[in-house]
C-alpha atoms as a PDB file:
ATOM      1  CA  UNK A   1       0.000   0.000   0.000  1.00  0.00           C
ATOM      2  CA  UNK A   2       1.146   3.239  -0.447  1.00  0.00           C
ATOM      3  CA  UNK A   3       2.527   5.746   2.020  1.00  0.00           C
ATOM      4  CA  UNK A   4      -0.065   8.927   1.427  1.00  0.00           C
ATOM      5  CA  UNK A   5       1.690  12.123   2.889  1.00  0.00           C
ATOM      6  CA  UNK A   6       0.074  15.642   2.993  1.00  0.00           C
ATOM      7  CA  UNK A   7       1.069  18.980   2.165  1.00  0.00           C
ATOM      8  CA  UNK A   8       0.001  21.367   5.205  1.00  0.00           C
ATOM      9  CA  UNK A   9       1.486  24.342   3.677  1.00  0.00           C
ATOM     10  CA  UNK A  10      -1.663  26.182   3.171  1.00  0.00           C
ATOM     11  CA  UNK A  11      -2.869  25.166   6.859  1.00  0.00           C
ATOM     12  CA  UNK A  12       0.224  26.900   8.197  1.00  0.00           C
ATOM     13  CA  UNK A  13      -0.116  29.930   6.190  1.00  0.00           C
ATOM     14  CA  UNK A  14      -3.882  30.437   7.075  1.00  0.00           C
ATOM     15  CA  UNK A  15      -2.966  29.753  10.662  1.00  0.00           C
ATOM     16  CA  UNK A  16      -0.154  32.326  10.176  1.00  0.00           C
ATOM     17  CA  UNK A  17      -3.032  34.681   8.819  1.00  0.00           C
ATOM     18  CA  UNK A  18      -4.964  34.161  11.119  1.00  0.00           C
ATOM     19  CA  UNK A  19      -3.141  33.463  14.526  1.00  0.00           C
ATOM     20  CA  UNK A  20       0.019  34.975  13.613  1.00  0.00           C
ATOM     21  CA  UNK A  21       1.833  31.888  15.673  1.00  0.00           C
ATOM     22  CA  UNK A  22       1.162  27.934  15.506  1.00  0.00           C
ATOM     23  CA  UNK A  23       1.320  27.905  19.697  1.00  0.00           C
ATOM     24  CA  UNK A  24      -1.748  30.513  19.760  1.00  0.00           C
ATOM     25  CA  UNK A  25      -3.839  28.183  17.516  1.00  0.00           C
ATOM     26  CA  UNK A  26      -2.742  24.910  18.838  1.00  0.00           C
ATOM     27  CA  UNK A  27      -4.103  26.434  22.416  1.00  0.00           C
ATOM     28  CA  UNK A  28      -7.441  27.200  20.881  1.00  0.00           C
ATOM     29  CA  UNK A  29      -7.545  23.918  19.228  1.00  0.00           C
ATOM     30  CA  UNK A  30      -7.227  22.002  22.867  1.00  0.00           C
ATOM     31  CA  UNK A  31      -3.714  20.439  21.825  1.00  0.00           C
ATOM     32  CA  UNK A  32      -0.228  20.748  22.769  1.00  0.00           C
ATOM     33  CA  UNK A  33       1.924  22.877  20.219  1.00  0.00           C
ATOM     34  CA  UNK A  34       4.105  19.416  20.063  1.00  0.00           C
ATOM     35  CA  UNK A  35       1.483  17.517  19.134  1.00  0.00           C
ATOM     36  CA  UNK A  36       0.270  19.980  16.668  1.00  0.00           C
ATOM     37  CA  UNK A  37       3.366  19.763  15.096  1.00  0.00           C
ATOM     38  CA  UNK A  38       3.698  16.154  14.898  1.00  0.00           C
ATOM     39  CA  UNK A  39       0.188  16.496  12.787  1.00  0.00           C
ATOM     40  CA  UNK A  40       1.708  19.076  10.857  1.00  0.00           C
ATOM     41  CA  UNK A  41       4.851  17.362  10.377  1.00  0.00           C
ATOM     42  CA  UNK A  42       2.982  14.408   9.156  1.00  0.00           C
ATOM     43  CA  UNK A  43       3.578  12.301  11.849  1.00  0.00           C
ATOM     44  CA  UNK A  44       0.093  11.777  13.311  1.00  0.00           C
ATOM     45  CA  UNK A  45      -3.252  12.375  11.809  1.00  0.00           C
ATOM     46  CA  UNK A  46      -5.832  14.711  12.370  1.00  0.00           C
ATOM     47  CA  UNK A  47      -9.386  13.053  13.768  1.00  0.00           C
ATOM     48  CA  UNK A  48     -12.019  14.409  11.990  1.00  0.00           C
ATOM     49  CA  UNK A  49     -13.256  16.455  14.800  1.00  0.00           C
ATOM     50  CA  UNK A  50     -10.020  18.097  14.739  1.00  0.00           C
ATOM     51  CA  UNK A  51     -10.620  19.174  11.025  1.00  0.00           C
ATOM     52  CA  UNK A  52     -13.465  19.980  11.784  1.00  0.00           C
ATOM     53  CA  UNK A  53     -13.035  22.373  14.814  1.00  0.00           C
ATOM     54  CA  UNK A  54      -9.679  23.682  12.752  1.00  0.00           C
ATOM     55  CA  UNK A  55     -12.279  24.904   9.921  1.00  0.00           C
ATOM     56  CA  UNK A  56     -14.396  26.694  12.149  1.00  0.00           C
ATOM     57  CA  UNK A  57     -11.629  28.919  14.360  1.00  0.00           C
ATOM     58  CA  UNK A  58     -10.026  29.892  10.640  1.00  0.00           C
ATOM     59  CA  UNK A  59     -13.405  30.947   9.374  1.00  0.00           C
ATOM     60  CA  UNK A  60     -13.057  28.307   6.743  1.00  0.00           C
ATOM     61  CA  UNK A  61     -16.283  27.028   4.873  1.00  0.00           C
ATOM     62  CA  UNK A  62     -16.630  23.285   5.337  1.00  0.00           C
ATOM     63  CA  UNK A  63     -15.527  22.795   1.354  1.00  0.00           C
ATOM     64  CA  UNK A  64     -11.925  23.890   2.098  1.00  0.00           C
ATOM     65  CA  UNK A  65     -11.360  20.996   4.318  1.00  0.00           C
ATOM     66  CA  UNK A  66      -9.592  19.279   1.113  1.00  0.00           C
ATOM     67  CA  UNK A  67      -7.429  22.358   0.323  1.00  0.00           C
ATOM     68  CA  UNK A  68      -5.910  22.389   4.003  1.00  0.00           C
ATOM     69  CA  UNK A  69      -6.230  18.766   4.795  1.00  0.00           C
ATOM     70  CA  UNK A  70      -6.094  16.213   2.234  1.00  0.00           C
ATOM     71  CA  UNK A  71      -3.715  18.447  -0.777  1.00  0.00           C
ATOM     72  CA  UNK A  72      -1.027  15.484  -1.659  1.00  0.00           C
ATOM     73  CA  UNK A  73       3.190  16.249  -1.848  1.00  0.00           C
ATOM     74  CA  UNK A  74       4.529  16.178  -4.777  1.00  0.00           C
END
């Protein structure tokens, strides 16, 4: 099977945009800034409640969930 991995790059700059620092966000999102990073990093995934609750504090329309969550690396 392959190994799928993620490009969070527009995540992190809408998080910029909108928190100004990944720490601020990860606080509103209930998490740890580690473990944020570890999901940002590709090294855990986010639960769908996570996506979910990340949509709503960026003022994100459920339809972008694919541009900030599931956009592949190439």
């Amino acid at each position: 099977m392959e190994n799928v991995e993620f490009d969070f790059s527009e995540l992190r700059g809408k998080i910029k945009a909108v928190y100004g620092r990944q720490d601020l966000f990860a606080k509103d999102m209930c998490m740890s800034p580690t473990s944020l990073s570890c999901k940002m990093n590709g090294k855990t995934e986010f639960t769908h409640e996570e996506m979910a609750k990340a949509i709503k504090l960026l003022g994100l329309n459920d339809d972008s969930i694919h541009k900030y969550f599931f956009s592949r690396k190439v």
